[in-house]
N, C-alpha and C. Protein backbone atom coordinates (compact mmCIF):
# COMPACT_ATOMS: atom_id res chain seq x y z
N UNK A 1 -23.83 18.60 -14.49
CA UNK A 1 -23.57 18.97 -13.12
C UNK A 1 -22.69 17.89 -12.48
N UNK A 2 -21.47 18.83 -11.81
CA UNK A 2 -20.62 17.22 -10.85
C UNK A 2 -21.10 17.01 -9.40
N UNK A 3 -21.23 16.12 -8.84
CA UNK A 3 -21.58 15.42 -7.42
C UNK A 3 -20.18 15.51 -7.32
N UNK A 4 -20.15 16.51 -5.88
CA UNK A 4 -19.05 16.70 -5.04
C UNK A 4 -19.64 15.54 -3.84
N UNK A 5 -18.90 15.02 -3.37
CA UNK A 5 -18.71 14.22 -1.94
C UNK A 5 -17.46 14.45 -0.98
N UNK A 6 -17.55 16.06 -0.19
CA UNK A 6 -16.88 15.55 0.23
C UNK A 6 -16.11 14.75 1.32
N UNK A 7 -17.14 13.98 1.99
CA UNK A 7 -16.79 13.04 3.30
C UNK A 7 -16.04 11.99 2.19
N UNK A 8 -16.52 11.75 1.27
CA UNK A 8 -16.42 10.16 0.22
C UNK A 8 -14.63 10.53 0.11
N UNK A 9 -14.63 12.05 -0.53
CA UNK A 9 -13.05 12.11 -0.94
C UNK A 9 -12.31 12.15 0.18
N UNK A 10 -12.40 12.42 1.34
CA UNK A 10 -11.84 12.56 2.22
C UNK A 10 -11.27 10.96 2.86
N UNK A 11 -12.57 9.85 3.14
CA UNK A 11 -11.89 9.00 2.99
C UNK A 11 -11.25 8.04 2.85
N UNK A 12 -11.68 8.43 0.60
CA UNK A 12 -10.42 7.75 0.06
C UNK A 12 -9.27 8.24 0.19
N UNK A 13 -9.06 10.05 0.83
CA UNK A 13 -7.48 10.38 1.13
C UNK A 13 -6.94 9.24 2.38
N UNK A 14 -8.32 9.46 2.99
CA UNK A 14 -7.43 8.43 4.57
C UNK A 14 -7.33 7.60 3.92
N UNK A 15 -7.76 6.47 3.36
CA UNK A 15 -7.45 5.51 2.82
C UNK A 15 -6.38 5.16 1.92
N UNK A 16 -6.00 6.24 0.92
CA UNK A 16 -4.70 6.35 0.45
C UNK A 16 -3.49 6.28 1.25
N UNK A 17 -3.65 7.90 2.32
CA UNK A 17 -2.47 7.82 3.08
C UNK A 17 -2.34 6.81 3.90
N UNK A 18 -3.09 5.52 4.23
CA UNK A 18 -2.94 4.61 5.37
C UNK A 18 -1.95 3.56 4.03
N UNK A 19 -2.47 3.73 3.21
CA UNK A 19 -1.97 2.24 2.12
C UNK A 19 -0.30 2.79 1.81
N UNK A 20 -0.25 3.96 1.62
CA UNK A 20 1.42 4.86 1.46
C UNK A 20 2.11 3.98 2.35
N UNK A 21 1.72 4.56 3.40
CA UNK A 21 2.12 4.68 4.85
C UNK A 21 2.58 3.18 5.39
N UNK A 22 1.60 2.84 5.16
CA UNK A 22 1.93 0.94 5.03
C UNK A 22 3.12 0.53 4.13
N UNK A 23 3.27 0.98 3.25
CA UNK A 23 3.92 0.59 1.97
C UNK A 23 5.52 0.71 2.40
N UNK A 24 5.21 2.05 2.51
CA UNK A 24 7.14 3.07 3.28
C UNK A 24 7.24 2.23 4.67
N UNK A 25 6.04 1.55 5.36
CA UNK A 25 6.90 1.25 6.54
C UNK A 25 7.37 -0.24 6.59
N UNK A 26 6.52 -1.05 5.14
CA UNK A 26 7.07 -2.15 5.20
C UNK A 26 8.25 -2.25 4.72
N UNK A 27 8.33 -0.91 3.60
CA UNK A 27 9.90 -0.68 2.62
C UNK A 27 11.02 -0.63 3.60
N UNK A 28 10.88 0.22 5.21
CA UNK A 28 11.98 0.28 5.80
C UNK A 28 12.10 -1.18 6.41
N UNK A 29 11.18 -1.62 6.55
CA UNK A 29 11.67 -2.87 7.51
C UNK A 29 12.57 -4.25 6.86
N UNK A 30 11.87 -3.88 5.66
CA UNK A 30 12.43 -4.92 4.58
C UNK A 30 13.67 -5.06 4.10
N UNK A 31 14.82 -6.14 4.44
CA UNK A 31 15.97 -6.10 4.29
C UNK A 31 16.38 -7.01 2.84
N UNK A 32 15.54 -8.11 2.83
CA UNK A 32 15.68 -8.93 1.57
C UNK A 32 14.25 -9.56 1.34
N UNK A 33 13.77 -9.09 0.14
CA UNK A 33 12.51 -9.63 -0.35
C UNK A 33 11.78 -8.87 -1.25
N UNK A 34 10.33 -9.04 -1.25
CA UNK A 34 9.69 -8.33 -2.40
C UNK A 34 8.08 -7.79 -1.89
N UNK A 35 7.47 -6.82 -2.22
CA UNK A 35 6.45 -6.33 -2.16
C UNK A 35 5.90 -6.36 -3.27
N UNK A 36 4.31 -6.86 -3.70
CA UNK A 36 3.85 -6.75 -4.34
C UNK A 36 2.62 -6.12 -4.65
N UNK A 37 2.15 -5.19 -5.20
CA UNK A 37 0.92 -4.05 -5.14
C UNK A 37 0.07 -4.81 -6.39
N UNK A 38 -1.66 -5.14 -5.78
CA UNK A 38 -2.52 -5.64 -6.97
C UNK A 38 -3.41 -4.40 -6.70
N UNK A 39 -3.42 -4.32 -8.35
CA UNK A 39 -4.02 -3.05 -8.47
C UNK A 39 -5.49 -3.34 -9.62
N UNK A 40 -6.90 -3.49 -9.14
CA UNK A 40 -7.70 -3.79 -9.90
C UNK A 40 -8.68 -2.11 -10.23
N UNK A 41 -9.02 -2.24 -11.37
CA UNK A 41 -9.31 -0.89 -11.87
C UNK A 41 -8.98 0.04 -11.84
N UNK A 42 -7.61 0.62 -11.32
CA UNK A 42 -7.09 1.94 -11.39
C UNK A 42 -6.72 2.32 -9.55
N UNK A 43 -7.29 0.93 -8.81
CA UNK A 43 -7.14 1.45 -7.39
C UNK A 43 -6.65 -0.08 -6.82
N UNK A 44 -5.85 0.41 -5.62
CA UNK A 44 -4.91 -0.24 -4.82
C UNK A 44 -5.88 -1.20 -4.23
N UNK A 45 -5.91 -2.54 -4.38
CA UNK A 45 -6.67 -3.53 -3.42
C UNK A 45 -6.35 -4.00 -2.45
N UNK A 46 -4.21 -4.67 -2.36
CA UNK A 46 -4.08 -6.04 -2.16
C UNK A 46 -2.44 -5.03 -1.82
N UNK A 47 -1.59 -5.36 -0.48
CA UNK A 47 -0.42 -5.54 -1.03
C UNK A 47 0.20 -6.62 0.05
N UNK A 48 0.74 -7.38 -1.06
CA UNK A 48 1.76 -8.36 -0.11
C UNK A 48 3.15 -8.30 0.07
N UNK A 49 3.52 -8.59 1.07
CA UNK A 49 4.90 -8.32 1.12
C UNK A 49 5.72 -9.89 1.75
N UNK A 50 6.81 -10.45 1.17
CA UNK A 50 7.17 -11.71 1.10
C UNK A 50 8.71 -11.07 1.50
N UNK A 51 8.84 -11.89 2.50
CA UNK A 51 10.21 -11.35 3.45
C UNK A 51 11.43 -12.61 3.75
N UNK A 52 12.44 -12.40 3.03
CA UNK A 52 13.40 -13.86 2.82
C UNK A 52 14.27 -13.19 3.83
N UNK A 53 14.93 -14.51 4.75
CA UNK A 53 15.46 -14.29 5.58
C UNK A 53 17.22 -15.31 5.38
N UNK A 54 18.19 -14.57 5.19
CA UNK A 54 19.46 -15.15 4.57
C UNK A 54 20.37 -15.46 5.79
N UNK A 55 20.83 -16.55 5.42
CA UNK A 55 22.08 -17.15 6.58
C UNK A 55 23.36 -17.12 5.96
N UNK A 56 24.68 -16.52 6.84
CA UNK A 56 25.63 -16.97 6.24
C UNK A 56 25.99 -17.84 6.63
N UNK A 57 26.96 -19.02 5.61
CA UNK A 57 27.49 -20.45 6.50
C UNK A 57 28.95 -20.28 6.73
């Protein structure tokens, strides 16, 4: 027999779409640098995003 949950799935959807959502809005803001996604057991924990800022001389 499967255990349906579904408040539980619902939200890990919110929880998904908030981590997307985060992701695409740091992607637009980001002009030079890097994002990094830690991913422990198959699910999204951690993301950092490291933002270099360039001068011309």
């Amino acid at each position: 027999m499967t255990n349906i949950d579904p408040a539980g799935t619902k939200r890990t959807d919110t929880i998904r779409d908030d981590a997307i959502a985060f992701i695409v809005e740091a992607l637009g803001k980001l002009r030079f640098g890097a994002i990094n996604l830690t991913v422990h057991e198959g699910k999204l924990v951690q993301v950092d995003v490291t933002e270099r800022k360039r001068f011309q001389t």
